[in-house]
N, C-alpha and C. Protein backbone atom coordinates (compact mmCIF):
# COMPACT_ATOMS: atom_id res chain seq x y z
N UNK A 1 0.50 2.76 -9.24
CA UNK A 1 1.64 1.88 -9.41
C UNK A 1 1.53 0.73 -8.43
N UNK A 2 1.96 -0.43 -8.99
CA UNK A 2 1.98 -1.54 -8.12
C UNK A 2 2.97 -1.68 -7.17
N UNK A 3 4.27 -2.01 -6.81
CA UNK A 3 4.92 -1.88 -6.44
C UNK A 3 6.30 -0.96 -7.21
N UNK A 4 7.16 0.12 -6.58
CA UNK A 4 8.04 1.15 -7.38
C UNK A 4 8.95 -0.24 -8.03
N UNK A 5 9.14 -1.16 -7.79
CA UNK A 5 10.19 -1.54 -8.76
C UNK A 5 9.22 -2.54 -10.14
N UNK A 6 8.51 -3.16 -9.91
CA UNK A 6 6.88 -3.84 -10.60
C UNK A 6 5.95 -3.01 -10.77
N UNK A 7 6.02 -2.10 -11.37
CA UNK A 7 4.20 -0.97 -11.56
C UNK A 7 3.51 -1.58 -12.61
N UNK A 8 2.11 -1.75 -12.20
CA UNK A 8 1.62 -2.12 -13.21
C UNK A 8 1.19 -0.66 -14.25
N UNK A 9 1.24 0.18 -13.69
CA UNK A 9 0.81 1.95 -13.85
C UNK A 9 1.98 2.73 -13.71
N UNK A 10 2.04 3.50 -14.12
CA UNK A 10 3.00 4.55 -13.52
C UNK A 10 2.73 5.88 -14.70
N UNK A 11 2.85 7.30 -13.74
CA UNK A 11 2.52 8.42 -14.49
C UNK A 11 3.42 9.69 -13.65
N UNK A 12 4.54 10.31 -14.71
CA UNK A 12 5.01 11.04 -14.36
C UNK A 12 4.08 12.42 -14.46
N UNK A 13 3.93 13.55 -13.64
CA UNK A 13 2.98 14.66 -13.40
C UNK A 13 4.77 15.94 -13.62
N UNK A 14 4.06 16.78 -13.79
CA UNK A 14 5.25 17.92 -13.64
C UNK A 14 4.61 19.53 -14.04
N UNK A 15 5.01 20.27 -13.01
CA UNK A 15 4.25 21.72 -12.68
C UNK A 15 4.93 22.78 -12.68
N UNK A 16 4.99 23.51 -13.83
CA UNK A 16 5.17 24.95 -13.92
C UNK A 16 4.17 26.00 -13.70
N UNK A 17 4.79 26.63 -12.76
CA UNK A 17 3.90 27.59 -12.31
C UNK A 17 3.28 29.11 -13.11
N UNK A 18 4.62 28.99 -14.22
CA UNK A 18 4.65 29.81 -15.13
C UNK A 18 4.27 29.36 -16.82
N UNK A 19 3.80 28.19 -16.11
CA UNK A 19 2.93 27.52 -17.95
C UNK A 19 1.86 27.22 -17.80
N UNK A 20 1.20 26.44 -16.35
CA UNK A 20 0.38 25.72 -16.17
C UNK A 20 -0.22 25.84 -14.92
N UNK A 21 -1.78 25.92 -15.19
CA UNK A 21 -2.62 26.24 -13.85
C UNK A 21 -2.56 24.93 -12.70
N UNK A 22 -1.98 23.83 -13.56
CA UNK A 22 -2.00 22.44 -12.79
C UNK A 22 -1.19 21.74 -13.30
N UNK A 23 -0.33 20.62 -12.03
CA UNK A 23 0.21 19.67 -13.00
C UNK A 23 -0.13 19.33 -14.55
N UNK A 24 1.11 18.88 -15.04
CA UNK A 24 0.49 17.83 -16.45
C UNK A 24 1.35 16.89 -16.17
N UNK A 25 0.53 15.93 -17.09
CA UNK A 25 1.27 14.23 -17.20
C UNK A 25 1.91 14.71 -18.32
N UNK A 26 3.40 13.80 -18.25
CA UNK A 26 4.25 14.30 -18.81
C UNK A 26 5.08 12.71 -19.06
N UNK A 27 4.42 11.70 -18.80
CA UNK A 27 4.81 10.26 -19.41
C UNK A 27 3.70 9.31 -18.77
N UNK A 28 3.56 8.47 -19.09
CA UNK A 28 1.84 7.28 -18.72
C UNK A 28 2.60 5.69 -19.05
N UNK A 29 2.61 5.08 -18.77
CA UNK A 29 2.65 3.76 -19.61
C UNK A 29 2.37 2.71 -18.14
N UNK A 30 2.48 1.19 -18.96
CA UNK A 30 1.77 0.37 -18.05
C UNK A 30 2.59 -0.81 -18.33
N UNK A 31 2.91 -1.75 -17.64
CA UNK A 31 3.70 -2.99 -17.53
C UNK A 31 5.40 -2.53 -17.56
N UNK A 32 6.08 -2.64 -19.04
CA UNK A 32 7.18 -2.25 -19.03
C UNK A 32 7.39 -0.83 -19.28
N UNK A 33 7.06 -0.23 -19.85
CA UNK A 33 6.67 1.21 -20.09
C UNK A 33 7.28 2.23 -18.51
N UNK A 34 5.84 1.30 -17.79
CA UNK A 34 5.60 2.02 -16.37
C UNK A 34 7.12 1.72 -15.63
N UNK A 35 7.24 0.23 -15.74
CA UNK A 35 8.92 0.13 -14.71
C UNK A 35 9.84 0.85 -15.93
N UNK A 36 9.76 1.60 -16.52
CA UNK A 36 10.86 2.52 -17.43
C UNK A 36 10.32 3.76 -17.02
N UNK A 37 9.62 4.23 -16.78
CA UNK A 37 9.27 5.67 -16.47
C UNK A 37 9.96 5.78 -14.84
N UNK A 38 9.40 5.13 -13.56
CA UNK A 38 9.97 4.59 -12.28
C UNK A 38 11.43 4.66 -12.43
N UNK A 39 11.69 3.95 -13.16
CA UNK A 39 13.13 4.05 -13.34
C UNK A 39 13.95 4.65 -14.03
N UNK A 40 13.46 5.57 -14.71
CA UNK A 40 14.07 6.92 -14.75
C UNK A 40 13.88 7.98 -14.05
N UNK A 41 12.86 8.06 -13.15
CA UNK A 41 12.90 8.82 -12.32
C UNK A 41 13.69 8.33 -10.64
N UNK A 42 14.12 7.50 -10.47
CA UNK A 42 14.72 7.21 -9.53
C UNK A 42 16.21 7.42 -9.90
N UNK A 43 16.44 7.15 -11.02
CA UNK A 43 17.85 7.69 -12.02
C UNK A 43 18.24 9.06 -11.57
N UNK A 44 16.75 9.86 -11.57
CA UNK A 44 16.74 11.17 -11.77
C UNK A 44 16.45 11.70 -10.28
N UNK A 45 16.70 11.42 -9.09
CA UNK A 45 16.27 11.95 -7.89
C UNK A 45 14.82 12.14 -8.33
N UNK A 46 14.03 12.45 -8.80
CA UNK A 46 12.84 12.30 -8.84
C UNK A 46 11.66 11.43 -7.50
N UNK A 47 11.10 11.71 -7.01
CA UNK A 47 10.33 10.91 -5.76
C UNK A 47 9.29 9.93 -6.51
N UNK A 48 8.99 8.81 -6.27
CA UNK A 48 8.19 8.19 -6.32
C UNK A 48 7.05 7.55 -5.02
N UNK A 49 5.76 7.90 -5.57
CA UNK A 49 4.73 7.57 -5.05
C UNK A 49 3.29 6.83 -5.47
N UNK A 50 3.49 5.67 -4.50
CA UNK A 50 2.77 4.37 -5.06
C UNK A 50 1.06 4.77 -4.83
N UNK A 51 0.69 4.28 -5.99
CA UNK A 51 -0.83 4.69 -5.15
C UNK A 51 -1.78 4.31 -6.74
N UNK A 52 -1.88 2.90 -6.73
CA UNK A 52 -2.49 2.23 -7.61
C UNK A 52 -3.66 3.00 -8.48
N UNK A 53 -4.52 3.12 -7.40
CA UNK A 53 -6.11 3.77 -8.19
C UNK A 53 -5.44 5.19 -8.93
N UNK A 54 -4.46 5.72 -7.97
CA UNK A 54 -4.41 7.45 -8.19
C UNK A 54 -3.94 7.24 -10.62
N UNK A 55 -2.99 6.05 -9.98
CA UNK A 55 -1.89 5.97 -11.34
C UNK A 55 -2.99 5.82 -12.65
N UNK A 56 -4.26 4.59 -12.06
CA UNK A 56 -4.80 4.20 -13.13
C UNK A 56 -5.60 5.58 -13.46
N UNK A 57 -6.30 6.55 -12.28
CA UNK A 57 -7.17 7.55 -12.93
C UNK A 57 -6.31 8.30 -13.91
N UNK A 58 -5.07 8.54 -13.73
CA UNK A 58 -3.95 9.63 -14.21
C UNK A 58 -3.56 9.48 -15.67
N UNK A 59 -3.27 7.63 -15.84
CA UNK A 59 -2.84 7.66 -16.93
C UNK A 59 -4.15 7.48 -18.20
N UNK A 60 -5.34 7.35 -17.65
CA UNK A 60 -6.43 7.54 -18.32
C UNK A 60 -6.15 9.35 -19.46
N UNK A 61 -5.33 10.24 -18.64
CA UNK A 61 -5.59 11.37 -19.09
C UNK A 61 -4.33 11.33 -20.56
N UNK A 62 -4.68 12.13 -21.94
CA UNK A 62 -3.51 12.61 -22.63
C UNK A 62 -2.21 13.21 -22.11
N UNK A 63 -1.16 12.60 -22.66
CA UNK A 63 -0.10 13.38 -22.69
C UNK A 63 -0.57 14.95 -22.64
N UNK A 64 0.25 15.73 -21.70
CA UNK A 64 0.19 16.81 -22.01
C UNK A 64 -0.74 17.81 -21.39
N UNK A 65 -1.77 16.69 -21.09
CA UNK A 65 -2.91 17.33 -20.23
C UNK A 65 -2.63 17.70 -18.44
N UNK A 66 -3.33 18.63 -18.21
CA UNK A 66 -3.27 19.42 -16.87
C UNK A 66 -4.31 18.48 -16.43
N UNK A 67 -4.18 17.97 -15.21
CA UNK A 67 -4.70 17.30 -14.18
C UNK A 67 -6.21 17.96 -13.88
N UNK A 68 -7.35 16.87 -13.34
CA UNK A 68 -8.47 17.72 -13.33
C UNK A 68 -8.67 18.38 -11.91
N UNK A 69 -9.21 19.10 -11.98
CA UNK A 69 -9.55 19.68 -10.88
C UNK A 69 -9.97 19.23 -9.54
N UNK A 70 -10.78 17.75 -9.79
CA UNK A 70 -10.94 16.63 -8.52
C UNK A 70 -10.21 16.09 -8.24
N UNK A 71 -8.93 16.08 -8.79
CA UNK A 71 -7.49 15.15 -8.25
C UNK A 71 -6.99 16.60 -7.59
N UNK A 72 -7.09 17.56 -7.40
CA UNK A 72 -5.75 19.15 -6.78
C UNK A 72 -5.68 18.62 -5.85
N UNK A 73 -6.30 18.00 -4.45
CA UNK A 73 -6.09 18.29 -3.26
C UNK A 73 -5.36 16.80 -3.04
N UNK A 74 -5.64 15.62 -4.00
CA UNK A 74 -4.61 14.51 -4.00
C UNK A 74 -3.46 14.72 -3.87
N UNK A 75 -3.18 15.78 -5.36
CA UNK A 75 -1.73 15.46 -5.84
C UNK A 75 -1.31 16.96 -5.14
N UNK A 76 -1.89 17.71 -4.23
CA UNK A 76 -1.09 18.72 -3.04
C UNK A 76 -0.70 18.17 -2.35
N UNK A 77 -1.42 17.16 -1.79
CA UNK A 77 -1.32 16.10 -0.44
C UNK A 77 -0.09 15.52 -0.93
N UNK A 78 0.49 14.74 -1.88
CA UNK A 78 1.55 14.15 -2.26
C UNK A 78 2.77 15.14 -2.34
N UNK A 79 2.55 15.89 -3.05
CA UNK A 79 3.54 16.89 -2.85
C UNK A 79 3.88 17.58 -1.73
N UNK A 80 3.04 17.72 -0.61
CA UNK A 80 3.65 18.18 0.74
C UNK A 80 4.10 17.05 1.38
N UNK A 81 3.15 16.27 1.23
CA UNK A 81 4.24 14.42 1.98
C UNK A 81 5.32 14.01 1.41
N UNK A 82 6.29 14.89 -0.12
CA UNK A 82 7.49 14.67 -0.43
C UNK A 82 8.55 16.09 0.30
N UNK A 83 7.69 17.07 0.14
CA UNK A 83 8.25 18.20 0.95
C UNK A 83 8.85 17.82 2.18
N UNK A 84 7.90 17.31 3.12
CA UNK A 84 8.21 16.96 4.32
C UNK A 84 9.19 16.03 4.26
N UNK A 85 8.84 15.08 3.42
CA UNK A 85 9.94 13.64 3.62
C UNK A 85 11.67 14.40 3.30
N UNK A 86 11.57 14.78 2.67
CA UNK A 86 13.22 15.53 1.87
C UNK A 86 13.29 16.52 2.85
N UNK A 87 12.49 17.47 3.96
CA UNK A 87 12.96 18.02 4.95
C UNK A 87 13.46 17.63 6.05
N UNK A 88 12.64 16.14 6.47
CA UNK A 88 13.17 15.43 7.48
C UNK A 88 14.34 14.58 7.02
N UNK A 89 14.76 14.30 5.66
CA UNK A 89 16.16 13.52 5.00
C UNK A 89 17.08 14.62 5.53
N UNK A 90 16.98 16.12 4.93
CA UNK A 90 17.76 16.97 5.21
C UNK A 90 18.27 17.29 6.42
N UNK A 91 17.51 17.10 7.55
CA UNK A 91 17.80 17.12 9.06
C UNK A 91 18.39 15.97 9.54
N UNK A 92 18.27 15.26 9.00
CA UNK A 92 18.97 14.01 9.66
C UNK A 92 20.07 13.84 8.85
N UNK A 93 20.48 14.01 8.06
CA UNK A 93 22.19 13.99 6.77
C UNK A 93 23.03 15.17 7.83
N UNK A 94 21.90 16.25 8.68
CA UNK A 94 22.86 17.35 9.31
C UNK A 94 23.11 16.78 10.70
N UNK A 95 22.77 16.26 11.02
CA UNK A 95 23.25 15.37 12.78
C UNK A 95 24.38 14.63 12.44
């Protein structure tokens, strides 16, 4: 994604642990598409994370498809850097 409110990319991912051995993309689009996906997920508490190359490899993949195996330790890394971020929001809303 280019910038979260301007993406030129954007790709929603989403992980059941009880369907799927790995994320799947679960929306892709590019220009207006992409600032409609962004912006429904910001609608949606949903986190957004910018990261141009990651968006363009991602939305290369089908709807529907589980993430490959050379992106896992990317899109862990992202997901513990939202973990953390929403733990340190949570500590500081309690002060």
């Amino acid at each position: 994604m280019s910038s979260p409110k301007n993406p030129k990319r954007a790709v929603a991912l989403k992980y059941d642990s009880n369907k799927n051995t790995a994320p799947v993309v679960v929306a892709s689009g590019s220009g207006y598409v992409a600032s409609k996906v962004v912006e429904i997920a910001e609608k949606n508490g949903v986190p957004v994370y910018k990261d141009d190359s990651l968006a363009v490899m991602l939305s290369q993949l089908e709807l529907g498809s589980e993430i490959p195996e050379e992106l896992f330790k990317t899109i862990v890394d992202i997901y513990v850097y939202f973990l953390n971020y929403n733990q340190s929001q949570n500590k500081e809303s309690q002060e």
